[in-house]
C-alpha atoms as a PDB file:
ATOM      1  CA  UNK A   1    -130.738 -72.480  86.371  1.00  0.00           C
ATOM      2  CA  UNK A   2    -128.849 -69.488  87.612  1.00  0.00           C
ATOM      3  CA  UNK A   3    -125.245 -68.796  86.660  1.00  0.00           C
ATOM      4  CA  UNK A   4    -123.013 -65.624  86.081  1.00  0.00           C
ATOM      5  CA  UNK A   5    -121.368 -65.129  82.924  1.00  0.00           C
ATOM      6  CA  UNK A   6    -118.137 -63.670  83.308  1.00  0.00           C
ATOM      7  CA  UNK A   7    -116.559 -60.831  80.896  1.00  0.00           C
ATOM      8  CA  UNK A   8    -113.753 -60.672  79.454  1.00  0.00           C
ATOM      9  CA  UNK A   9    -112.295 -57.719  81.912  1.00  0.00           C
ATOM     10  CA  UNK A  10    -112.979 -59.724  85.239  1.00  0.00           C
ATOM     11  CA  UNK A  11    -110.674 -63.005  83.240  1.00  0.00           C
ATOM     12  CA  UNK A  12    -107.856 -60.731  82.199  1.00  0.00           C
ATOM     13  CA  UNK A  13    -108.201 -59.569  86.139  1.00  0.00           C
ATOM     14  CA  UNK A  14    -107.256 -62.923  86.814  1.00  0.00           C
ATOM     15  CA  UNK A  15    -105.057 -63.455  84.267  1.00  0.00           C
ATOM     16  CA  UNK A  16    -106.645 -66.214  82.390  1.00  0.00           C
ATOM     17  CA  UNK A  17    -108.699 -65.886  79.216  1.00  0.00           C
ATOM     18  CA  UNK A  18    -111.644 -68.306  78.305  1.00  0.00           C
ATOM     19  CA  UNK A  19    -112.154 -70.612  75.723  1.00  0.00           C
ATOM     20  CA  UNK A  20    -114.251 -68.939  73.346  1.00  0.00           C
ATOM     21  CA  UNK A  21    -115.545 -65.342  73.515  1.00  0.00           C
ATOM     22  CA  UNK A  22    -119.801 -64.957  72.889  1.00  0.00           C
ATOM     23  CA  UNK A  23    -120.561 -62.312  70.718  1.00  0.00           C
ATOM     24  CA  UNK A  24    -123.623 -61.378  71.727  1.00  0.00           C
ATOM     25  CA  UNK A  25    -124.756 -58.507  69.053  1.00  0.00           C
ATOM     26  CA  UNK A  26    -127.333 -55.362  68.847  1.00  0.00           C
ATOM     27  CA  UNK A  27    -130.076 -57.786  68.534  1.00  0.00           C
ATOM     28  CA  UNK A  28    -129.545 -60.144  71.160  1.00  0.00           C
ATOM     29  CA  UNK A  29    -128.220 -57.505  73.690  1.00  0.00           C
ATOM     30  CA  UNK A  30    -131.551 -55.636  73.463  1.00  0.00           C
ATOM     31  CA  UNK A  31    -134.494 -56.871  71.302  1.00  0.00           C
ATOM     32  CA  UNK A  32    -136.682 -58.719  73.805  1.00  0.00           C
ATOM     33  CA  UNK A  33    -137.321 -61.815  71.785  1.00  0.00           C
ATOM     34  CA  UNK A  34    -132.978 -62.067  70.605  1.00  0.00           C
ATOM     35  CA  UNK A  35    -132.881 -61.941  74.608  1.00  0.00           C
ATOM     36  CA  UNK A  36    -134.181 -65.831  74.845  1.00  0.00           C
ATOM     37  CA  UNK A  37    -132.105 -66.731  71.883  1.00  0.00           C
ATOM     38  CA  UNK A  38    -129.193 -65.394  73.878  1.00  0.00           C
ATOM     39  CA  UNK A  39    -130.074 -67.089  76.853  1.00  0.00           C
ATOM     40  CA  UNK A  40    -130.669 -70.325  75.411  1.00  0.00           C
ATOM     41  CA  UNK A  41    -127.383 -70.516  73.799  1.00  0.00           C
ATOM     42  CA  UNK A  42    -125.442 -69.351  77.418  1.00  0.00           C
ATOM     43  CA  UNK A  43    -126.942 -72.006  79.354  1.00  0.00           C
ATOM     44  CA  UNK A  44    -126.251 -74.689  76.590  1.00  0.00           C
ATOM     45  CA  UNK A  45    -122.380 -73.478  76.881  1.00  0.00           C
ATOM     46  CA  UNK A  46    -122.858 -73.237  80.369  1.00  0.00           C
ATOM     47  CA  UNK A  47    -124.316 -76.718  80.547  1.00  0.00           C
ATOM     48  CA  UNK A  48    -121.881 -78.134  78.494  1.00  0.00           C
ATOM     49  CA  UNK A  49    -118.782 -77.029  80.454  1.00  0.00           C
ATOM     50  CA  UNK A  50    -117.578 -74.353  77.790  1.00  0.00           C
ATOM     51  CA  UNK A  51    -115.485 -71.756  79.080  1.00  0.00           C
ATOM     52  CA  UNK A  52    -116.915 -68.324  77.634  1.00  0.00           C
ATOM     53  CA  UNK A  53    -117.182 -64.972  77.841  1.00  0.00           C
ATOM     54  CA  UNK A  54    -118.753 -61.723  76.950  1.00  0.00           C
ATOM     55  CA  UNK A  55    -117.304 -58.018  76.214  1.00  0.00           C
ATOM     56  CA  UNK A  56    -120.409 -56.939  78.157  1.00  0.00           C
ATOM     57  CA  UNK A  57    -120.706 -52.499  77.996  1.00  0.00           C
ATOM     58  CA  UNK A  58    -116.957 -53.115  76.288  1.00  0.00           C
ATOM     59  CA  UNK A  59    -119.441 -54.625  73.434  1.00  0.00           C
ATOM     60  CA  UNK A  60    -120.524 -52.291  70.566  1.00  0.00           C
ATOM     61  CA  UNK A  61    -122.424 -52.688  66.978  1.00  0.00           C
ATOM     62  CA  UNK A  62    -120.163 -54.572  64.774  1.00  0.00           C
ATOM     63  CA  UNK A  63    -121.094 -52.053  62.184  1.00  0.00           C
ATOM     64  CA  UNK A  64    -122.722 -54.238  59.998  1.00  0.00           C
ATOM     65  CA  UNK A  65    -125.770 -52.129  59.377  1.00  0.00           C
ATOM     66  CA  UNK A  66    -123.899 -49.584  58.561  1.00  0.00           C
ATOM     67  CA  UNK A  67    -121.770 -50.934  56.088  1.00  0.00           C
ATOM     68  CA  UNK A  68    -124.864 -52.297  54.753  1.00  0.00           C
ATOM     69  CA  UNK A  69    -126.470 -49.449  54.154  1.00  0.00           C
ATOM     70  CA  UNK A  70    -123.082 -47.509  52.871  1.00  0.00           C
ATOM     71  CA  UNK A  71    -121.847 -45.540  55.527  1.00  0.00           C
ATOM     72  CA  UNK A  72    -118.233 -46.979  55.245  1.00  0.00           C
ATOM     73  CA  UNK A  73    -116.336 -44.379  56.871  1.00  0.00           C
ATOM     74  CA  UNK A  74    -119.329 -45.024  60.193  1.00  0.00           C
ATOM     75  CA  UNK A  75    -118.418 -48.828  59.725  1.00  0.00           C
ATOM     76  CA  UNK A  76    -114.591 -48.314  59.642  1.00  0.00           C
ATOM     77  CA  UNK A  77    -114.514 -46.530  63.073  1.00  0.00           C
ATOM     78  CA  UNK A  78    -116.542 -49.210  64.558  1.00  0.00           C
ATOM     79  CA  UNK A  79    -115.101 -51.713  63.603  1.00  0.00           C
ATOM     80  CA  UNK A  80    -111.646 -50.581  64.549  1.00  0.00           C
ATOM     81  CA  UNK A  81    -113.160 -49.558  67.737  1.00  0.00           C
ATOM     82  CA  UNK A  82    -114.152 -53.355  68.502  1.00  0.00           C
ATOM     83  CA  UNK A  83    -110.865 -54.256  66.767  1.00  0.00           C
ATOM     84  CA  UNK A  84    -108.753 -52.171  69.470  1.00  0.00           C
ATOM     85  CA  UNK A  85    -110.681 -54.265  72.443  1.00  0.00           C
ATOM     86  CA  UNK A  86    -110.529 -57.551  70.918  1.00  0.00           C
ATOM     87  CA  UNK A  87    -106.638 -57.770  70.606  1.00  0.00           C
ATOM     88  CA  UNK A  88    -106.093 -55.783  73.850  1.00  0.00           C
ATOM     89  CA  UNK A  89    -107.590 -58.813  75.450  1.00  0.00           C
ATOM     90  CA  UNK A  90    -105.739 -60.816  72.651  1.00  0.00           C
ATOM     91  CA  UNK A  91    -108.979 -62.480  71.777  1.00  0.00           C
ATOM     92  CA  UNK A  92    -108.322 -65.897  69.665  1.00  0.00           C
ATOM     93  CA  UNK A  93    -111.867 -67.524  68.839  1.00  0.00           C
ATOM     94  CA  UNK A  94    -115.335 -65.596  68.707  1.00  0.00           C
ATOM     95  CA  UNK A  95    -118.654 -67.535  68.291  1.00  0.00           C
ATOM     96  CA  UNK A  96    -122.300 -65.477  67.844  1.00  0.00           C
ATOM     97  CA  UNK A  97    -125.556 -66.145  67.581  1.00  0.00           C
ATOM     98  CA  UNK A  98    -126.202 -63.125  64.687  1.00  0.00           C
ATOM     99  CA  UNK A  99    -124.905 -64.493  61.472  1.00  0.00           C
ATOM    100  CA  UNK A 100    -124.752 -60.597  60.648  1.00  0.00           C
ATOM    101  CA  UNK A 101    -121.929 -60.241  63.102  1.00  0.00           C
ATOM    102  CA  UNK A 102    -120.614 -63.284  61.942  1.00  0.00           C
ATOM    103  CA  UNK A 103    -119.953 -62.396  58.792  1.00  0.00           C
ATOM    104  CA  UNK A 104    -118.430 -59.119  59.384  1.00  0.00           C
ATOM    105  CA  UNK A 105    -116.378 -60.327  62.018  1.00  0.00           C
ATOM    106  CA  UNK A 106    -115.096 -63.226  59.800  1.00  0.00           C
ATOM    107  CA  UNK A 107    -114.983 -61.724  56.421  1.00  0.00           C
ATOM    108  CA  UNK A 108    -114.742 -57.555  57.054  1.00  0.00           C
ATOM    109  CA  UNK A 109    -112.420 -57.444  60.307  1.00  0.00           C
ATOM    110  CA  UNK A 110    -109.429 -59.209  58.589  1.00  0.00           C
ATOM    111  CA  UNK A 111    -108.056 -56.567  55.963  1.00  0.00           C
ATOM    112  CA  UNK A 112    -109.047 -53.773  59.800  1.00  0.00           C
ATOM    113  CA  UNK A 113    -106.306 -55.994  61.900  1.00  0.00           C
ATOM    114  CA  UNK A 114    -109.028 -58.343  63.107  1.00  0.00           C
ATOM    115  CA  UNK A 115    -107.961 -61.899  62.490  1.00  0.00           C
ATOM    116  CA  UNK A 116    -109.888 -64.070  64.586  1.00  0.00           C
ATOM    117  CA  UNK A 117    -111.556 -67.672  63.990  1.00  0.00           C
ATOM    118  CA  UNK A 118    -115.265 -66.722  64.005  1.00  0.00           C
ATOM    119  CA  UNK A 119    -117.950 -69.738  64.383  1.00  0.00           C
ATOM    120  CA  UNK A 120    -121.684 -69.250  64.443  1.00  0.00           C
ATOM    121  CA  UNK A 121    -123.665 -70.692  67.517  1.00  0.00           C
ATOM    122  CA  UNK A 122    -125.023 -73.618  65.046  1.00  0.00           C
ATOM    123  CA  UNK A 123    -121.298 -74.673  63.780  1.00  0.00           C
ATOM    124  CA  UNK A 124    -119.780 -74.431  67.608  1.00  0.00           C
ATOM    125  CA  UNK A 125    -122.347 -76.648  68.802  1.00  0.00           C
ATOM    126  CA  UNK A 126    -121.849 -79.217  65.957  1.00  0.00           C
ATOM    127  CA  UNK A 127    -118.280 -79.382  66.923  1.00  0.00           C
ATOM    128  CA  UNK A 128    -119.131 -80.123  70.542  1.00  0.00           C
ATOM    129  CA  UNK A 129    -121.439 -82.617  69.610  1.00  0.00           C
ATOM    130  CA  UNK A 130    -118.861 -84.213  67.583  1.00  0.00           C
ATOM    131  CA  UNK A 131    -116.256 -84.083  70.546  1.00  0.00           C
ATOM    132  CA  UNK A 132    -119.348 -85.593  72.516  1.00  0.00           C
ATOM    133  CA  UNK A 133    -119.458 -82.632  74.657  1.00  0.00           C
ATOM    134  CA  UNK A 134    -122.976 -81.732  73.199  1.00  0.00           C
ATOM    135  CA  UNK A 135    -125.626 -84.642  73.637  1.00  0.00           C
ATOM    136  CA  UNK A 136    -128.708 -83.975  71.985  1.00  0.00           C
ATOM    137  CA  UNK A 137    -132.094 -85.909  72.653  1.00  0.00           C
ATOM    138  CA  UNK A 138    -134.677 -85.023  70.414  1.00  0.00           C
ATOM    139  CA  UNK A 139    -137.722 -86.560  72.235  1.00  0.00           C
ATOM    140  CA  UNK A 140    -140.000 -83.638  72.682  1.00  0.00           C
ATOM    141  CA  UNK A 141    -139.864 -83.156  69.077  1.00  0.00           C
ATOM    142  CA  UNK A 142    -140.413 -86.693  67.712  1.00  0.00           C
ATOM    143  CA  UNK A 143    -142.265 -86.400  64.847  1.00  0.00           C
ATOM    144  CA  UNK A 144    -142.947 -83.048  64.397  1.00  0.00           C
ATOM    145  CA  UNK A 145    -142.409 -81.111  61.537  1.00  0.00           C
ATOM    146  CA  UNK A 146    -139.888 -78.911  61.147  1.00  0.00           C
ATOM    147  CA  UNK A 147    -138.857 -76.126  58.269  1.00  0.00           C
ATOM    148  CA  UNK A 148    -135.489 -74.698  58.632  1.00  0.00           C
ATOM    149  CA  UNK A 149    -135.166 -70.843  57.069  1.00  0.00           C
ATOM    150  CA  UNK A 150    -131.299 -70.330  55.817  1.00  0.00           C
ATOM    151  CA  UNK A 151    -130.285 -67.198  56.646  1.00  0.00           C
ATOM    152  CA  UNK A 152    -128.395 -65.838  54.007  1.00  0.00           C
ATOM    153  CA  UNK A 153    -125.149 -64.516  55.733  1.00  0.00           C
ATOM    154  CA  UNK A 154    -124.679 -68.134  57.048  1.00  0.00           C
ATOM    155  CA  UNK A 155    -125.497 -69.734  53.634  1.00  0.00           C
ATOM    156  CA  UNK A 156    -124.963 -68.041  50.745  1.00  0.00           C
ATOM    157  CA  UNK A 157    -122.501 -65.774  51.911  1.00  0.00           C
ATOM    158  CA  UNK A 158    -120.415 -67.984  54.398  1.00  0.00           C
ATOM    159  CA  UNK A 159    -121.665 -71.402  52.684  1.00  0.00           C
ATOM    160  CA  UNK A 160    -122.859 -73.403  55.909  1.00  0.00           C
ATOM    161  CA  UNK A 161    -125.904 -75.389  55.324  1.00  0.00           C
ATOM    162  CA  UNK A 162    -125.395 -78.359  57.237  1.00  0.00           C
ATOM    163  CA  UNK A 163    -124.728 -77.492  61.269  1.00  0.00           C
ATOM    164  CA  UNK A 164    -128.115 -76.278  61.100  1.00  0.00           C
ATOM    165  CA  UNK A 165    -129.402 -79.221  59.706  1.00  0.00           C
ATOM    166  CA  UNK A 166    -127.153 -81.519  61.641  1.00  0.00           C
ATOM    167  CA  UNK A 167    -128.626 -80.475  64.686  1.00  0.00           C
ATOM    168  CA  UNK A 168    -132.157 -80.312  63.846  1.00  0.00           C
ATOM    169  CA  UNK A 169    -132.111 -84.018  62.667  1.00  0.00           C
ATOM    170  CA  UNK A 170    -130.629 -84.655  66.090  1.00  0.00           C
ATOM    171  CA  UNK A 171    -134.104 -83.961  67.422  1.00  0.00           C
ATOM    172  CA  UNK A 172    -135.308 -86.680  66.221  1.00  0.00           C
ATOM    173  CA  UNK A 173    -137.941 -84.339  63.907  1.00  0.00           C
ATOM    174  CA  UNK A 174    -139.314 -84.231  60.775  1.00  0.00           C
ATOM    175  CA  UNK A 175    -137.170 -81.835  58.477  1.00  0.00           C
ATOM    176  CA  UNK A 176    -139.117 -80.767  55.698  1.00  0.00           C
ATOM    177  CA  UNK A 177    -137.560 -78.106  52.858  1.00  0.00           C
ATOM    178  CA  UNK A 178    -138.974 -75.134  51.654  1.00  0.00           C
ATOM    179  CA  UNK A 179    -138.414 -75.222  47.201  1.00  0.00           C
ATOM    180  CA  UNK A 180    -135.967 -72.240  47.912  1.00  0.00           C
ATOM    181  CA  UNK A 181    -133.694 -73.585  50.620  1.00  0.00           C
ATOM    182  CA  UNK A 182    -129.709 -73.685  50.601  1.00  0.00           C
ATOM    183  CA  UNK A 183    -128.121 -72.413  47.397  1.00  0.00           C
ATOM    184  CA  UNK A 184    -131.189 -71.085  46.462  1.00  0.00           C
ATOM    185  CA  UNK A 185    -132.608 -69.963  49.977  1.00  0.00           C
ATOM    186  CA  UNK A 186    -134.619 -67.038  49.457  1.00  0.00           C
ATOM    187  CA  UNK A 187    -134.294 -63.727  52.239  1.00  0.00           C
ATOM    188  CA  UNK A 188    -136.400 -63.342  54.593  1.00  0.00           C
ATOM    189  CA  UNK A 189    -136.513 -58.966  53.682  1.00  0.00           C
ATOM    190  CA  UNK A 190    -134.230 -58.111  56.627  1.00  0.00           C
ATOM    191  CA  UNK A 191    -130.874 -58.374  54.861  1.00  0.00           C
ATOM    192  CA  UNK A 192    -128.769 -54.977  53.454  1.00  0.00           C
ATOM    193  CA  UNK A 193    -129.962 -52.827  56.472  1.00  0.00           C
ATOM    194  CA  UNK A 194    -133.721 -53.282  55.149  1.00  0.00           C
ATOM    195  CA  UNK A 195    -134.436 -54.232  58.902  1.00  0.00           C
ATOM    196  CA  UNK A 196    -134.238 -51.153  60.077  1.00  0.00           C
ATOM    197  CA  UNK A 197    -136.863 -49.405  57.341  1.00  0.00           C
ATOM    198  CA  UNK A 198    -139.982 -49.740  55.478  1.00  0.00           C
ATOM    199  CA  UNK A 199    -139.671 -51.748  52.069  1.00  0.00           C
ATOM    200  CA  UNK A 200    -140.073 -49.830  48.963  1.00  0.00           C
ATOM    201  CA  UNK A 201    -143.307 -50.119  47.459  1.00  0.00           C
ATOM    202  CA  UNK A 202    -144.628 -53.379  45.536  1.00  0.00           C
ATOM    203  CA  UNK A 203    -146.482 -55.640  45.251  1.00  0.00           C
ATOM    204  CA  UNK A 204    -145.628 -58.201  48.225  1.00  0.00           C
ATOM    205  CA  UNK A 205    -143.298 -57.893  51.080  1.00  0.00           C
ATOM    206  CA  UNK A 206    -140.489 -60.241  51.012  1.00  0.00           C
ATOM    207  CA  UNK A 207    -141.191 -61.767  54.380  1.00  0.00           C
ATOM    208  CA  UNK A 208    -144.788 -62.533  53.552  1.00  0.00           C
ATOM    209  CA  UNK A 209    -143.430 -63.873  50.509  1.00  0.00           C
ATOM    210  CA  UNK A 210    -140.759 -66.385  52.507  1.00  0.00           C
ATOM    211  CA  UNK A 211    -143.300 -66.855  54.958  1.00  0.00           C
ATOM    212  CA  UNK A 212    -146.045 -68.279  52.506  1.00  0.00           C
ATOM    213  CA  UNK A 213    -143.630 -70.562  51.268  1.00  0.00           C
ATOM    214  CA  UNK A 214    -142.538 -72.251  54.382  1.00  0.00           C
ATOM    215  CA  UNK A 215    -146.249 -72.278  55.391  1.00  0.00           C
ATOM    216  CA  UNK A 216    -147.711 -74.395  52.286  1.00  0.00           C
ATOM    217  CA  UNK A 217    -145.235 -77.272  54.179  1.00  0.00           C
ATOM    218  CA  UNK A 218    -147.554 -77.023  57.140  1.00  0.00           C
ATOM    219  CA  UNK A 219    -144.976 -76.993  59.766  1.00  0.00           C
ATOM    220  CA  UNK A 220    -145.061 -77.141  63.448  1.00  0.00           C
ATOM    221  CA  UNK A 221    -141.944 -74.879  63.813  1.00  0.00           C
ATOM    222  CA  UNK A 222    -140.226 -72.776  61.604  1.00  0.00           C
ATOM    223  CA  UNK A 223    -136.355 -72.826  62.763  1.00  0.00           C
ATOM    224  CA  UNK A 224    -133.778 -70.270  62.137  1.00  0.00           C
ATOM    225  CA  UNK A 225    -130.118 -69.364  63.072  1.00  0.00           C
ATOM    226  CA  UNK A 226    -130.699 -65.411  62.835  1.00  0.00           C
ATOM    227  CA  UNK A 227    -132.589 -63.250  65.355  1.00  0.00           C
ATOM    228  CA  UNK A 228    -133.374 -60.677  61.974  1.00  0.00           C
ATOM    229  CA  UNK A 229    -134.876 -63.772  60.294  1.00  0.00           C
ATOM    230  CA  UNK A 230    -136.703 -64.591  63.280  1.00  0.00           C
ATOM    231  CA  UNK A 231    -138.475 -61.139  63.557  1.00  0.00           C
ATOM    232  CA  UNK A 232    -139.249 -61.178  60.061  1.00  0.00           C
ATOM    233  CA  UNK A 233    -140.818 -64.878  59.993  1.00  0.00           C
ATOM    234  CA  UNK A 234    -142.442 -64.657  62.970  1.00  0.00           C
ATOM    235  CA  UNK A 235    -143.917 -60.991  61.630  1.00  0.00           C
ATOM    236  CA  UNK A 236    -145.027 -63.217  58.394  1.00  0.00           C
ATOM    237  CA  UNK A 237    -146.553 -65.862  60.755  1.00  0.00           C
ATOM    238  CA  UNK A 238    -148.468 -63.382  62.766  1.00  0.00           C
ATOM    239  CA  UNK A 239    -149.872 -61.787  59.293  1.00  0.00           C
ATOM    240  CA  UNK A 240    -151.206 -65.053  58.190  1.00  0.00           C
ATOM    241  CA  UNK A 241    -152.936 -65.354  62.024  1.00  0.00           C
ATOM    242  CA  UNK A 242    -150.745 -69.043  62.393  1.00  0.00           C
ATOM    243  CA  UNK A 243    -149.202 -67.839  65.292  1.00  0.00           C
ATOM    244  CA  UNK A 244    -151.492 -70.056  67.164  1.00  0.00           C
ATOM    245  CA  UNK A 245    -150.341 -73.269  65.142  1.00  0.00           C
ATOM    246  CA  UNK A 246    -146.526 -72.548  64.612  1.00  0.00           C
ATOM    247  CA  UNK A 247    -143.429 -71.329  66.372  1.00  0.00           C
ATOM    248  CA  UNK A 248    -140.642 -69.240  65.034  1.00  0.00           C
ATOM    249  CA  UNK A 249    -137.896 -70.721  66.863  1.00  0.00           C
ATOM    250  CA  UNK A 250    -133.866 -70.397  66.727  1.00  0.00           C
ATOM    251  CA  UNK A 251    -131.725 -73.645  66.655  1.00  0.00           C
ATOM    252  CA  UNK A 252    -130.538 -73.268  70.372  1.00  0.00           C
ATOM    253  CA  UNK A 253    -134.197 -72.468  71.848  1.00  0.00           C
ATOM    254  CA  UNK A 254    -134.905 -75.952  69.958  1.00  0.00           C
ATOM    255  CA  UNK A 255    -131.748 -77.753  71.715  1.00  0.00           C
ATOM    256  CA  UNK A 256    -132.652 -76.399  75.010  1.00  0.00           C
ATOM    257  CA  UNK A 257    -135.665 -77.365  75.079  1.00  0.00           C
ATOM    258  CA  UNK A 258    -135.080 -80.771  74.630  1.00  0.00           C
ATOM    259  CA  UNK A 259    -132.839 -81.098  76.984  1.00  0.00           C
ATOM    260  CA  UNK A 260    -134.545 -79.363  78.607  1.00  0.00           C
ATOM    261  CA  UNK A 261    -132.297 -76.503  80.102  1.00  0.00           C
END
C-alpha cells in the first residue's frame, strides 16, 4: 500500500493544517527496526482516514537523552529549537510512537512555551477505536499468548496502562502478565540515557533480567509501546537463543497485522 505522507510545510503551503501531527523521533527516523514500527503506525492512520503529518528534516531530537543524561543547557536549546517550529506552524495535537518523546513533549515542553496535547500511538488509537474509526479483528492472533512490557515513560511516569492493554485484548489473544507489570513494571535497562552506553558492571544486565521474566510465561510475542524497549527485549530474546520461538513486537505492528495492512 503506497501513500505519501505530507509535512507540515507542504499543508501550511496550502493553508490548511492536519489533524494531528506524527512525531516520529531519533529512533524511528533512523534505527532500522523503529523504521517498521513507524510504518505500521502511518498506514494504520492512513487506513483509518486520519489526517496527519510529519516535521520531516524540520524534525530534530526532542532532547530527551540529553536531559537524561544531564546536559540541561544541550536539552534547553533543543527543545526551544523544536518549540520555535511547532508554534510557527501553530501546532495543536502531537501523537508519537517513542514514549521518550512523549514524555518530554508532554511534561518538559510546557514551562519552554510548548503547550501542546501530546498522545502516544497506543492512547490515539484507543480513541479511534472508541469513535469506531479503528476496527480491530484479532483473528490471526486467536489464542496466542501474549506478554505486554510497560514501558516506563508511558506507565509509571505518564500513568497509562490500559490503551495498551485495550488493544491487545482486541486481538482476540491471550494476555498473560509478567509479576512486575504496571505500577510495579520493571525497565527494560534503556531508560536515563543508559541506551546509548554500556551498563556499569554487575552482576546481571537489566534487560536479561526483564527478559527472563517475561520468558518463564512462555509467550508467543512479547509486545511493547517503545522502540528502546523493543531493542532491549528483543537483545534479551536473542541472548536466550528464543528468537526462533518469540517475537518482540510493538502494539501497531500487532494491529496491522491483523488487519492486515
Amino acid at each position: 500500500m503506497d501513500f505519501t505522507i505530507k509535512t507540515m510545510a507542504e499543508y501550511a503551503a496550502e493553508g490548511k493544517s492536519p489533524e494531528v501531527l506524527f512525531w516520529v523521533g531519533c529512533a524511528g527516523s533512523f534505527d532500522d527496526r523503529a523504521k517498521k514500527i513507524t510504518k505500521a503506525f502511518a498506514k494504520i492512520l492512513n487506513k483509518v482516514g486520519v489526517e496527519f503529518a510529519v516535521l520531516g528534516q524540520e524534525e530534530s531530537c526532542t532532547g530527551d537523552p540529553a536531559k537524561r543524561a544531564g546536559n540541561e543547557f544541550i536539552f534547553q536549546m533543543m527543545a526551544l529549537t523544536n518549540i520555535e517550529v511547532l508554534n510557527a506552524y501553530e501546532v495543536k495535537k502531537i501523537v508519537t510512537a517513542c514514549p521518550h518523546c512523549f514524555n518530554t513533549l508532554k511534561n518538559e515542553y510546557p514551562s519552554l512555551g510548548g503547550n501542546y496535547e501530546v498522545m502516544h500511538h497506543t492512547q490515539l488509537l484507543q480513541q479511534l477505536m472508541e469513535q469506531g474509526r479503528l476496527k480491530i479483528e484479532g483473528g490471526a492472533f486467536k489464542g496466542k499468548k501474549i506478554t505486554f512490557h510497560d514501558p516506563c515513560y508511558l506507565g509509571r511516569a505518564n500513568d497509562e496502562y490500559e490503551a495498551p492493554r485495550v488493544l491487545l485484548e482486541k486481538l482476540d489473544a491471550e494476555l498473560v502478565e509478567m509479576k512486575r507489570c504496571k505500577t510495579n513494571g520493571l525497565c527494560c535497562g534503556a531508560g536515563g540515557a543508559q541506551m546509548f552506553k554500556e551498563p556499569e558492571k554487575g552482576n546481571k544486565d537489566i534487560n536479561i533480567e526483564r527478559t527472563e521474566e517475561a520468558l518463564t510465561l512462555n509467550p508467543k510475542i512479547v509486545a511493547t509501546g517503545c522502540p528502546f524497549c523493543n531493542t532491549m527485549m528483543t537483545d534479551g530474546v536473542k541472548h536466550f537463543n528464543k528468537n526462533e520461538e518469540v517475537e518482540v513486537k510493538d502494539i501497531v505492528e500487532l494491529i496491522a497485522e491483523a488487519e492486515d495492512i
